[in-house]
Protein backbone atom coordinates (compact mmCIF):
# COMPACT_ATOMS: atom_id res chain seq x y z
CA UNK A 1 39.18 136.09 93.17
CA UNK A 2 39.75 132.77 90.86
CA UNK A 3 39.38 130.96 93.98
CA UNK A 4 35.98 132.59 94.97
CA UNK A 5 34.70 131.76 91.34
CA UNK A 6 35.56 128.26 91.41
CA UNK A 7 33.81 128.16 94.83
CA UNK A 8 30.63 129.57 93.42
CA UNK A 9 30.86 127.42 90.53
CA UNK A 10 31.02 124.71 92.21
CA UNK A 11 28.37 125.36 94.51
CA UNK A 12 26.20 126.34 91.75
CA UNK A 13 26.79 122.70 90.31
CA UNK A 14 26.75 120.74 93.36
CA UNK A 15 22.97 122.47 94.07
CA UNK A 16 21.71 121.76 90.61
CA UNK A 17 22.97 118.35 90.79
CA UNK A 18 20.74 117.83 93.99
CA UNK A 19 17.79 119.51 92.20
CA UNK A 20 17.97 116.99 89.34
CA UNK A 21 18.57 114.10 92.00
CA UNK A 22 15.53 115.02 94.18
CA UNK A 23 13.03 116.10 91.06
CA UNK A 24 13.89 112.30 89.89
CA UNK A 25 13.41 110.70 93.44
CA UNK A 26 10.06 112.11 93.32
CA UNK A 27 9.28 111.82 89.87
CA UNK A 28 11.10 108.57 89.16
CA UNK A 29 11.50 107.04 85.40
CA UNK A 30 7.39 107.15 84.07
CA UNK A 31 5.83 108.93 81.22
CA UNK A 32 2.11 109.39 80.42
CA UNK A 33 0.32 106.55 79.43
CA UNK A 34 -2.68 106.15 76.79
CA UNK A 35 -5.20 105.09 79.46
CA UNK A 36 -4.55 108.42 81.37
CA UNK A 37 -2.26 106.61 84.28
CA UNK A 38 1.67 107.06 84.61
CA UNK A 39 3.64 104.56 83.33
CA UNK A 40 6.52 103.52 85.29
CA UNK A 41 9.55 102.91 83.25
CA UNK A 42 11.36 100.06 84.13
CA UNK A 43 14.38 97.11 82.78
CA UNK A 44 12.49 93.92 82.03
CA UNK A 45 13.75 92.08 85.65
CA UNK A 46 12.67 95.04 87.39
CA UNK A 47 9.12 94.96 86.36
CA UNK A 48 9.51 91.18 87.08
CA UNK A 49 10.47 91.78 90.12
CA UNK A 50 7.42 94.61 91.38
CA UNK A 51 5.15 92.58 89.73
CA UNK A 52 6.27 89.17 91.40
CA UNK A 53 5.99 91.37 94.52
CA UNK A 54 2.53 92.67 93.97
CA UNK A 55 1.44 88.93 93.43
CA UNK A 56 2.87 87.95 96.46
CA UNK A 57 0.77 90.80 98.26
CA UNK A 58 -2.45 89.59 96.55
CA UNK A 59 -1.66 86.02 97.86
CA UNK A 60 -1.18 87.29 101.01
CA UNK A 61 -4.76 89.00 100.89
CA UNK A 62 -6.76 85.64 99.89
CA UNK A 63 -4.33 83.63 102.57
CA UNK A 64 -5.22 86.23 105.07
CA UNK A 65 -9.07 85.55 104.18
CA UNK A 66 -8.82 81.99 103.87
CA UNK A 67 -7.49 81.48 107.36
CA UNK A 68 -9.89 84.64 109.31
CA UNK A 69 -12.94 82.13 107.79
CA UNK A 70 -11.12 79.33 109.68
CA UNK A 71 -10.81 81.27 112.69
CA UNK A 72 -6.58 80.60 112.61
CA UNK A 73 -5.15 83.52 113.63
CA UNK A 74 -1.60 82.31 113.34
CA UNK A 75 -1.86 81.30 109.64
CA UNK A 76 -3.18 84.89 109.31
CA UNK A 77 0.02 86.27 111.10
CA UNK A 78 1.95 84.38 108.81
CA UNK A 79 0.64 85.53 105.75
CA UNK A 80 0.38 88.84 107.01
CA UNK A 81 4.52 89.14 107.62
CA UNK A 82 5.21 87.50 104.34
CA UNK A 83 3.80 90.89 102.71
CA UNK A 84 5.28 93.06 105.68
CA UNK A 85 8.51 95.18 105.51
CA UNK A 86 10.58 92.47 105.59
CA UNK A 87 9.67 91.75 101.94
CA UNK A 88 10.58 95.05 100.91
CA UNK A 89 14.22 94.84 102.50
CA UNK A 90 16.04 93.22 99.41
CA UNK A 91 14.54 95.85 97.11
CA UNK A 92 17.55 97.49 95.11
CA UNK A 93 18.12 101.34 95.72
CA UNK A 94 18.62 101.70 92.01
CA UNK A 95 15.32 100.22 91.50
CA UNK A 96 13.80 102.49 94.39
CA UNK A 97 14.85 105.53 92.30
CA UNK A 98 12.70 104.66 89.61
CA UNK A 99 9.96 104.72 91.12
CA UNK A 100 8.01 107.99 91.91
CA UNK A 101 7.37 108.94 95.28
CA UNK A 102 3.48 108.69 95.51
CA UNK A 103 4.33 104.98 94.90
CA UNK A 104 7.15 104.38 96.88
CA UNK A 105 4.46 105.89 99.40
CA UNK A 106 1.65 103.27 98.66
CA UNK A 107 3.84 100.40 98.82
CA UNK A 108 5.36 101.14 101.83
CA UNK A 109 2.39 102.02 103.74
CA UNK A 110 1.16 98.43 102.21
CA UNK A 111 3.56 96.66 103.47
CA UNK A 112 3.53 98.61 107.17
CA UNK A 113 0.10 97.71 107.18
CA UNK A 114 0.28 93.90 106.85
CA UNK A 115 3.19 94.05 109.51
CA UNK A 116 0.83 96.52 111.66
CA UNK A 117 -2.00 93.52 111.28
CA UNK A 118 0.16 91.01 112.49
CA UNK A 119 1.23 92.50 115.66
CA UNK A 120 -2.09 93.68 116.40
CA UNK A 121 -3.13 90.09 116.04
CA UNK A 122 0.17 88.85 118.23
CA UNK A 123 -1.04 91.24 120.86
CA UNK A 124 -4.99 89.98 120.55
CA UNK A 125 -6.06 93.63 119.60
CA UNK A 126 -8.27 92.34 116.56
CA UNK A 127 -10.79 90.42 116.32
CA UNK A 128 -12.44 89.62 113.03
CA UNK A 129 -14.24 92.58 111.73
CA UNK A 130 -11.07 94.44 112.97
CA UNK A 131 -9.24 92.47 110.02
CA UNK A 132 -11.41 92.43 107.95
CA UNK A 133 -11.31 96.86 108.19
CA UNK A 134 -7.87 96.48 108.41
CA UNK A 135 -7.23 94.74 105.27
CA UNK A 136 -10.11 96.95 103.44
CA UNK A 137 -7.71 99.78 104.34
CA UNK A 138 -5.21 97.76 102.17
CA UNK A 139 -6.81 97.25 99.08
CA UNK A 140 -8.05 100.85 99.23
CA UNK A 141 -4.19 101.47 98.69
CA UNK A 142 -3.43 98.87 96.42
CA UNK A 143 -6.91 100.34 94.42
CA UNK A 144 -5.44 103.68 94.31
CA UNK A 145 -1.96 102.30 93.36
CA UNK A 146 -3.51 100.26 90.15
CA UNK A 147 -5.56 103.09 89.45
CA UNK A 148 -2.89 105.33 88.73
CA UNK A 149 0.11 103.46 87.86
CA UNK A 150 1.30 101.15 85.31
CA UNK A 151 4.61 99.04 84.91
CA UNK A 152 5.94 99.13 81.69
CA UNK A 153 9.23 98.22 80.34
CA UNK A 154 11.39 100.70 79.41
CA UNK A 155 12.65 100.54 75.60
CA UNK A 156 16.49 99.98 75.45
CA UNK A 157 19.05 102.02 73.55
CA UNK A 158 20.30 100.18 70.37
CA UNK A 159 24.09 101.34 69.96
C-alpha cells in the first residue's frame, strides 16, 4: 500500500513538474508591458545577444536589396545564409526557454526563410520580383514580431 502511494505521489509530481515546464516553454519569462506588447524578460547579455541578432537580420535585408539592384545573385545568397538557420545554431537552450513560443515561432520561420531564399536562388527558381515577395514575406514576420514583443532586461535579485 506505502509503495502504491509513493508511486502516485510521485507521478502526481513528475506530471505537475511537466505542466510547469511546458506552460513556461510556451509562455517563456515576459510580463505586460505599458505600450500594450509583452515584454520579454531577459539577463542583460541575453538581450545583447537577440538584439545583436535582430541587427544582423536587418543587415541582411538592406544587403539582400543592395545586391538584387545590382543584379548579383551570389552576394544575395550570401547575405541571405548569414541570417539563415545556421545563425540560430549557437543560440543557448537556457536562453530558448525564455522566450515564448509565438516568438521562438517568428524567428525561426525568419531565419528558414532567408535559408529557403538562398536555395531557391542556388537552384535559379527566383527571379527578382520573386525576392523581392519573398523577402516582403519576411518583414511581414519581423513586423508582427516588433509589434508584439519587446526585450527588456530582467531586474536582478539583490541578496
Amino acid at each position: 500500500m506505502n509503495y502504491r502511494l509513493l508511486a502516485l505521489a510521485s507521478l502526481g509530481l513528475w506530471l505537475v513538474t511537466a505542466a510547469v515546464l511546458v506552460t513556461l516553454f510556451v509562455r517563456g519569462q515576459t510580463a505586460p508591458s505599458s505600450d500594450g506588447r509583452r515584454a520579454i524578460m531577459l539577463a542583460p547579455a541575453e538581450r545583447d545577444l537577440v538584439l545583436a541578432e535582430m541587427r544582423n537580420m536587418l543587415g541582411s535585408v538592406q544587403g539582400i536589396l543592395h545586391a538584387v539592384n545590382a543584379d548579383d545573385m551570389p552576394k544575395v545568397i550570401t547575405y541571405a545564409r548569414a541570417s539563415g538557420m545556421q545563425a540560430a545554431a549557437d543560440i543557448n537552450p537556457g536562453l530558448m526557454a525564455k522566450l515564448p513560443l509565438e516568438f521562438k515561432q517568428l524567428g525561426l520561420g525568419v531565419h528558414n526563410g532567408f535559408d529557403n531564399l538562398a536555395l531557391i536562388i542556388e537552384q535559379n527558381q527566383a527571379d527578382r520580383e520573386e525576392i523581392m515577395q519573398r523577402l516582403a514575406v519576411q518583414l511581414d514576420s519581423c513586423v508582427q514580431c516588433h509589434a508584439s514583443y519587446r526585450i527588456e532586461v530582467a531586474a536582478t535579485e539583490q541578496p
